[in-house]
Protein backbone atom coordinates (compact mmCIF):
# COMPACT_ATOMS: atom_id res chain seq x y z
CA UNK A 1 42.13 27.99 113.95
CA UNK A 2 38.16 26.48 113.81
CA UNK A 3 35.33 27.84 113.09
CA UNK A 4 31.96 26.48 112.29
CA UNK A 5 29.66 27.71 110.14
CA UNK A 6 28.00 31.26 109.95
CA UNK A 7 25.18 30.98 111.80
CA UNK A 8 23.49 33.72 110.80
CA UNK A 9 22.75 32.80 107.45
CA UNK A 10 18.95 31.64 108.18
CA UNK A 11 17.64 34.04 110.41
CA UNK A 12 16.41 36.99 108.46
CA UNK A 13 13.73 38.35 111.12
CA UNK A 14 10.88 39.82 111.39
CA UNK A 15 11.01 43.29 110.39
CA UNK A 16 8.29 46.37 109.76
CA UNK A 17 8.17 48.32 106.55
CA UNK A 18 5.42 51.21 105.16
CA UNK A 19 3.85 50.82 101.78
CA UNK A 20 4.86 49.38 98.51
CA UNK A 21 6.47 52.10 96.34
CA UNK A 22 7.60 52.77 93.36
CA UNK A 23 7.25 50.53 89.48
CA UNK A 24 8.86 46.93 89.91
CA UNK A 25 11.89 46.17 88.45
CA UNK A 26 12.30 42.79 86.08
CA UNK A 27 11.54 40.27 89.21
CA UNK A 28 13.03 37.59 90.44
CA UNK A 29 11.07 34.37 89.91
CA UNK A 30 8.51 34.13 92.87
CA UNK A 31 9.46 37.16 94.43
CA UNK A 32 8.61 41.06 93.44
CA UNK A 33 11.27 43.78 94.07
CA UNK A 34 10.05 47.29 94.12
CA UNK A 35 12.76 50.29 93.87
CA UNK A 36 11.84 53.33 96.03
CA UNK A 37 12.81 56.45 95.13
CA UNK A 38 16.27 56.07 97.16
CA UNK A 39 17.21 53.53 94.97
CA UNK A 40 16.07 50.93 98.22
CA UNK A 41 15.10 47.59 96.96
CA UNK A 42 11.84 46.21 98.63
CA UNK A 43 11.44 42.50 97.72
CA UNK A 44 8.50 40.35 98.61
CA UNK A 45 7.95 37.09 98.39
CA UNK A 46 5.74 34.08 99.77
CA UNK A 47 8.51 31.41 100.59
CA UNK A 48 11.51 32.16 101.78
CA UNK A 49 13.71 30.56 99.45
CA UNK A 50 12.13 33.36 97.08
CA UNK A 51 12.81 35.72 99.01
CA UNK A 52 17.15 35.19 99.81
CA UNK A 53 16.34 34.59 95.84
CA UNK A 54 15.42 38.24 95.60
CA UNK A 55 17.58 39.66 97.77
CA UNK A 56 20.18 38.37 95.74
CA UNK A 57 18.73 39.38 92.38
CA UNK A 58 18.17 43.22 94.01
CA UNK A 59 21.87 43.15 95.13
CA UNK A 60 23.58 42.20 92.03
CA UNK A 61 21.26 44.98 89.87
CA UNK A 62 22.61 47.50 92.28
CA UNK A 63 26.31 46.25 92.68
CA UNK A 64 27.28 43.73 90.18
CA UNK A 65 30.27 43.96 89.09
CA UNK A 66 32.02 45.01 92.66
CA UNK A 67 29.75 41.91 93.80
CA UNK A 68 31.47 39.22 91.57
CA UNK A 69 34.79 40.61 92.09
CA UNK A 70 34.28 40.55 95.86
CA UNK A 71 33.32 36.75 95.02
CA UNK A 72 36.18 36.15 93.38
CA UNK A 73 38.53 37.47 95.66
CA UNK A 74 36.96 35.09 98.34
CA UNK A 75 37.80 31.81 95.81
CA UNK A 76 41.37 32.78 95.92
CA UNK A 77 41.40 33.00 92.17
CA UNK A 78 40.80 37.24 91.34
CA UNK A 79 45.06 36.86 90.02
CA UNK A 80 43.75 33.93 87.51
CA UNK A 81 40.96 36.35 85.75
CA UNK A 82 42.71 40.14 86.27
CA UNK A 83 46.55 39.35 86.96
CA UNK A 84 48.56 42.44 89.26
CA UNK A 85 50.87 42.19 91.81
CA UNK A 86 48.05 43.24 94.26
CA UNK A 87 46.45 40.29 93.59
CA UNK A 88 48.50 37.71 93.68
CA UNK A 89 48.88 38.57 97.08
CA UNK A 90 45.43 38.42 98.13
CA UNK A 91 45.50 34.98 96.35
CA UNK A 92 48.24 34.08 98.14
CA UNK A 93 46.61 35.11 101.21
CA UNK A 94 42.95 33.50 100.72
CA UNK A 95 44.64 30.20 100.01
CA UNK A 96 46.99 30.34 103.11
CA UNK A 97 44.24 30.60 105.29
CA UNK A 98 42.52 27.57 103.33
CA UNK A 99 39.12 30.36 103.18
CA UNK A 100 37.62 28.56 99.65
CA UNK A 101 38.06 24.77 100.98
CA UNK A 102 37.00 25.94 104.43
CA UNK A 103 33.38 27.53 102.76
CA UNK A 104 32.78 24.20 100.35
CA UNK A 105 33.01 22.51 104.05
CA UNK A 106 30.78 25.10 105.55
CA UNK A 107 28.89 24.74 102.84
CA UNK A 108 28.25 20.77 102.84
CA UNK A 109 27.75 20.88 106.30
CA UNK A 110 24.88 23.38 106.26
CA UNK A 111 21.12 22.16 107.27
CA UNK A 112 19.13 21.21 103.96
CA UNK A 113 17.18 24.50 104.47
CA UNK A 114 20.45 26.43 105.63
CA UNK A 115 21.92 25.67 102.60
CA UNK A 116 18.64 26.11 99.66
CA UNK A 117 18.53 29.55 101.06
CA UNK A 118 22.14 30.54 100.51
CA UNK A 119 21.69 29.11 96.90
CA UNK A 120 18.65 30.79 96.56
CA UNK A 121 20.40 33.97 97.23
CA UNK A 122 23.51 33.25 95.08
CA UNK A 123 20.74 32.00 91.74
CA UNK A 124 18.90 35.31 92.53
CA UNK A 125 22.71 36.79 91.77
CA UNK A 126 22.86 34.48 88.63
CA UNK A 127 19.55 34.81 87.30
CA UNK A 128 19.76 38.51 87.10
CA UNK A 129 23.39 38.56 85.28
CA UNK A 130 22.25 35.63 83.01
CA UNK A 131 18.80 38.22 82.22
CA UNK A 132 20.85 41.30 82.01
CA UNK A 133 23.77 40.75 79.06
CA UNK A 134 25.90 43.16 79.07
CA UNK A 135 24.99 44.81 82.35
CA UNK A 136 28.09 43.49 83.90
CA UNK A 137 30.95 44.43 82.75
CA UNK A 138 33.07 42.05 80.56
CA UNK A 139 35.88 41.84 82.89
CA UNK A 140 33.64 40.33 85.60
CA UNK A 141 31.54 38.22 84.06
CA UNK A 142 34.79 35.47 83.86
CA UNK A 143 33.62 35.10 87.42
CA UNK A 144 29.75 33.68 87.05
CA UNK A 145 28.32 31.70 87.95
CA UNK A 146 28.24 32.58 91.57
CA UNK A 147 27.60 29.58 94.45
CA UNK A 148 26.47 29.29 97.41
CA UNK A 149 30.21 28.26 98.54
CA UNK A 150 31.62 31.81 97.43
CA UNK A 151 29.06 33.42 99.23
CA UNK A 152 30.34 31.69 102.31
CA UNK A 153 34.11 32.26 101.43
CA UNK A 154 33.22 36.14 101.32
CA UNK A 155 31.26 36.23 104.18
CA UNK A 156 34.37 34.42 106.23
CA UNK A 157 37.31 36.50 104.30
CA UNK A 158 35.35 39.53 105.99
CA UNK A 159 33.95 38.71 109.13
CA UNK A 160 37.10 36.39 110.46
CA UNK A 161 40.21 37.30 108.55
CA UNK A 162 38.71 41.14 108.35
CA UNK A 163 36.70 42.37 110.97
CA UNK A 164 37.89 39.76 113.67
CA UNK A 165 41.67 39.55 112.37
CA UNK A 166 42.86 41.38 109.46
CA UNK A 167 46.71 40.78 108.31
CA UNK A 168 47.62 44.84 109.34
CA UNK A 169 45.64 44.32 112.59
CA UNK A 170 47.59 40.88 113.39
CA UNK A 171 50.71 42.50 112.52
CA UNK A 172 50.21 45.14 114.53
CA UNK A 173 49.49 42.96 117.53
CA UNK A 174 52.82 41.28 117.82
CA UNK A 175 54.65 44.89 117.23
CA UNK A 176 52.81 46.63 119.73
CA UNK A 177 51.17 49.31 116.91
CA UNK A 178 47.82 47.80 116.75
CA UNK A 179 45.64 51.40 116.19
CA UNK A 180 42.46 51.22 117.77
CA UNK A 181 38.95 51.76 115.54
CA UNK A 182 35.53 52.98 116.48
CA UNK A 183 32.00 53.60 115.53
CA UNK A 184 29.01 54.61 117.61
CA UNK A 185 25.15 53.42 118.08
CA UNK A 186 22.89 55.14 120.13
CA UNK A 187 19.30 53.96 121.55
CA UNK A 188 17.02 56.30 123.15
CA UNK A 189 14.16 55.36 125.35
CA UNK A 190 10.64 56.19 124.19
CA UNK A 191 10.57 58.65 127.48
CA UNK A 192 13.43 61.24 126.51
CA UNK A 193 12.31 60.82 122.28
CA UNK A 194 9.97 62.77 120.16
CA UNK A 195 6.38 60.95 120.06
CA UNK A 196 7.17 58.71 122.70
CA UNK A 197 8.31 56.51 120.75
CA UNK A 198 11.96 54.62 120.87
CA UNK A 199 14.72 55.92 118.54
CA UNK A 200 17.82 54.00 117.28
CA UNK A 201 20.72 55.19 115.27
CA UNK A 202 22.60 52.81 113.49
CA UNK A 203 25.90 54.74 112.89
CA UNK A 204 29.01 51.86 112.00
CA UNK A 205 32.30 54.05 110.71
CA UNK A 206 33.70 51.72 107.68
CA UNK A 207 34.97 53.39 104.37
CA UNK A 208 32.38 53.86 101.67
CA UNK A 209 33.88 51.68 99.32
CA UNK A 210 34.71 48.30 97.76
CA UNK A 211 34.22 45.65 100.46
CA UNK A 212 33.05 47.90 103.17
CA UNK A 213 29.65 49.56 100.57
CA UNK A 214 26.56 49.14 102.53
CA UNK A 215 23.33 47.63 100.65
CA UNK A 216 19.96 48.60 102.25
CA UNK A 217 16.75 46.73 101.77
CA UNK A 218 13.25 45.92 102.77
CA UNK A 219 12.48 42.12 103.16
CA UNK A 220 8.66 40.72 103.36
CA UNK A 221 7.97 36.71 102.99
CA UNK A 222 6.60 34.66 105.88
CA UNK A 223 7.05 35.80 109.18
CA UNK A 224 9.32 38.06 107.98
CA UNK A 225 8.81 42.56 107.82
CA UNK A 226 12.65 43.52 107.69
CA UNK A 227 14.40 46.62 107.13
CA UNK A 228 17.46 47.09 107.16
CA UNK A 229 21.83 47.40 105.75
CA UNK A 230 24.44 44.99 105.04
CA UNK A 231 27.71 45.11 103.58
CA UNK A 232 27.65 43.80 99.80
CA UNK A 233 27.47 40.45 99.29
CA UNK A 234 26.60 39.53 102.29
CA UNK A 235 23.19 37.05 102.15
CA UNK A 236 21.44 38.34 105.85
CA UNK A 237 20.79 41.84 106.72
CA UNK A 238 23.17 42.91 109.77
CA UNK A 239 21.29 45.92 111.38
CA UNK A 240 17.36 47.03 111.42
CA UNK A 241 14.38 47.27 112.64
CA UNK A 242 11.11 45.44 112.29
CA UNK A 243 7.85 46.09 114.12
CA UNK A 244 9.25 44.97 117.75
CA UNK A 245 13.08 45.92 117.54
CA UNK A 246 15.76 47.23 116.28
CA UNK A 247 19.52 46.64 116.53
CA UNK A 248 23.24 47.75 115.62
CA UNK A 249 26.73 46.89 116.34
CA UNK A 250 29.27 49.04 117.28
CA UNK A 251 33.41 48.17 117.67
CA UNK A 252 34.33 46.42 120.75
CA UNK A 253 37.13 45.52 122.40
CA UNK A 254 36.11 41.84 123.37
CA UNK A 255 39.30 39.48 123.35
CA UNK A 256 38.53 37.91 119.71
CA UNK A 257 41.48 36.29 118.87
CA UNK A 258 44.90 34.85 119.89
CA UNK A 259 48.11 35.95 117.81
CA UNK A 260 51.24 33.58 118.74
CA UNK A 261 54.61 34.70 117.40
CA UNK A 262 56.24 31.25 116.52
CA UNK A 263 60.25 30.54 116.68
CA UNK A 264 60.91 28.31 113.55
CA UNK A 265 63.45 25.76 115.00
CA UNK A 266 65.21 22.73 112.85
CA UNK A 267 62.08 20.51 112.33
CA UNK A 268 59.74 22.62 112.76
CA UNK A 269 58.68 25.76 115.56
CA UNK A 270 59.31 25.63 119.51
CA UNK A 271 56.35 25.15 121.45
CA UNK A 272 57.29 25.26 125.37
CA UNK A 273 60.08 23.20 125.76
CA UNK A 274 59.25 20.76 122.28
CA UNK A 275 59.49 21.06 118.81
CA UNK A 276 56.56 20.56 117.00
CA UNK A 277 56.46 19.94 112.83
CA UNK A 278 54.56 21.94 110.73
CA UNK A 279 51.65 20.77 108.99
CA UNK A 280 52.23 21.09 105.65
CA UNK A 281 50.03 21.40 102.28
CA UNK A 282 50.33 22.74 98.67
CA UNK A 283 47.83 25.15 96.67
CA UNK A 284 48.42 26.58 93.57
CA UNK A 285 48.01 29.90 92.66
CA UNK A 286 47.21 30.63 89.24
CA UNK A 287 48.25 34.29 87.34
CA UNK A 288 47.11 35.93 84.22
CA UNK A 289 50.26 37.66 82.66
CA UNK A 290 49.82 40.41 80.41
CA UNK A 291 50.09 38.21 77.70
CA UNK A 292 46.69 36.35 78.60
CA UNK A 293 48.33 33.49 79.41
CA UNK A 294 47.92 32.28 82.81
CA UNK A 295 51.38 30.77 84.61
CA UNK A 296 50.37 28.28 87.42
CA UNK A 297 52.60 29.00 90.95
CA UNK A 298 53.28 26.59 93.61
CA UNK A 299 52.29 27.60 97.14
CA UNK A 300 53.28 25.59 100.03
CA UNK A 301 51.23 26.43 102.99
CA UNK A 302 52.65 25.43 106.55
């Protein structure tokens, strides 16, 4: 399975916002972040790289201790710094589907501005821990600093191997129980709206928890007026509005993904009328026992 890197990591666009409110919170460096009374960040800034700086400084005051250990699920590695069965197997799981070498890849192979604004956004993360002792909790902090790598591996762990294909959803698919989700988005046209003026709600059904919190903010830097949600720890805003648009997403049912159900034959799985070997690889998956030592487990990947 290939796929490239995210490619909406650089365009945060143009977006329209009212009035500064509120007292400022500690900044980030080059950008401001004002908190409105709804506990919305707004975050200006005059370069860009400030700004995904800011936006990750703003997320990590509001969510940062289920930000890191989103992160560290993503690196494969949240069994080496918490132990439990539970996740061991999302180790296990992460490193199967090669998700923290696959983002270091992404990562490298990002455009020179691509990739200063997805490390701006990961230091903004970093800064405001490293300012803030003791505002994350102690049994996070064993996963700063944060890169611009994990942000990548979180952003795929979700979007591909959650959203696209999840584990339940591809086992689902071969049985023939696959259970069918939904949300709603509505747009109405400035002639059937109050004022004359277009209306858009922005209405995606996910739990209100863990990976699936939203994060709302307001984004100003060059070019850029944005308002706007995304999930936490995601760099880009995913829905919004700014002075000439809006959008949202919705479930579909578009044809995402392929699930093959494999028949593991002596040297290796049947393929038509072949036999084709596995490709094969090892990982190590590394667990904190109760103890506080951490045991070191073989996983062979095929």
């Amino acid at each position: 399975m290939r796929f490239g890197p995210l490619a909406a990591i650089v365009p945060l666009v143009v977006l329209l916002a009212g009035s500064r409110p509120g007292p400022p919170s500690v900044p980030a460096e080059s950008a401001e972040i004002l908190w409105d009374e709804w506990g919305v960040p707004h975050v200006y800034a005059d370069d860009e790289a400030a700004l995904f700086r800011g936006f990750g400084w703003a997320m990590a005051e509001a969510h940062g201790d289920l930000l890191l250990g989103l992160y560290a699920i993503a690196r494969g590695r949240a069994a080496e710094y918490w132990g439990g069965e539970a996740r061991v197997a999302s180790d296990r799981w992460v490193r199967t589907l090669g998700i923290p070498a696959r983002a270091a890849a992404w990562h490298a192979a990002l455009e020179p501005d691509e990739r200063r604004f997805l490390d701006a956004f990961a230091d903004g993360i970093n800064a405001w821990a490293r300012t803030h002792p003791g505002a994350v909790a102690d049994s996070v902090a064993i996963a700063l600093p944060v890169t611009g790598a994990d942000v990548l591996a979180h952003a795929q762990r979700i979007l591909h191997f959650g959203f696209l294909l999840a584990p339940w959803d591809a086992a689902g698919r071969l049985n023939g129980s696959s259970a069918a989700g939904g949300s709603n988005g509505w747009a109405i046209g400035p002639g059937k709206a109050a004022g004359d003026h277009a209306m858009l709600l922005i209405n995606p059904h996910l739990p209100w928890r863990g990976e699936y919190t939203w994060f709302e903010a307001h984004l100003v830097g060059p070019g850029i007026d944005f308002s706007g949600a995304t999930l936490v720890g995601m760099p880009f805003l995913a829905v919004g509005f700014n002075d000439r648009l809006g959008w949202t997403h919705t479930v579909n049912l578009m044809d995402g993904a392929d699930v093959f159900a494999l028949e593991p034959v002596e040297g290796g799985y049947r393929w038509g009328g072949d036999v084709r070997a596995f490709d094969v690889r090892t990982d190590t998956v590394r667990i904190r026992r109760d103890d506080g030592t951490v045991h070191a487990e073989p996983l062979v990947v095929r």
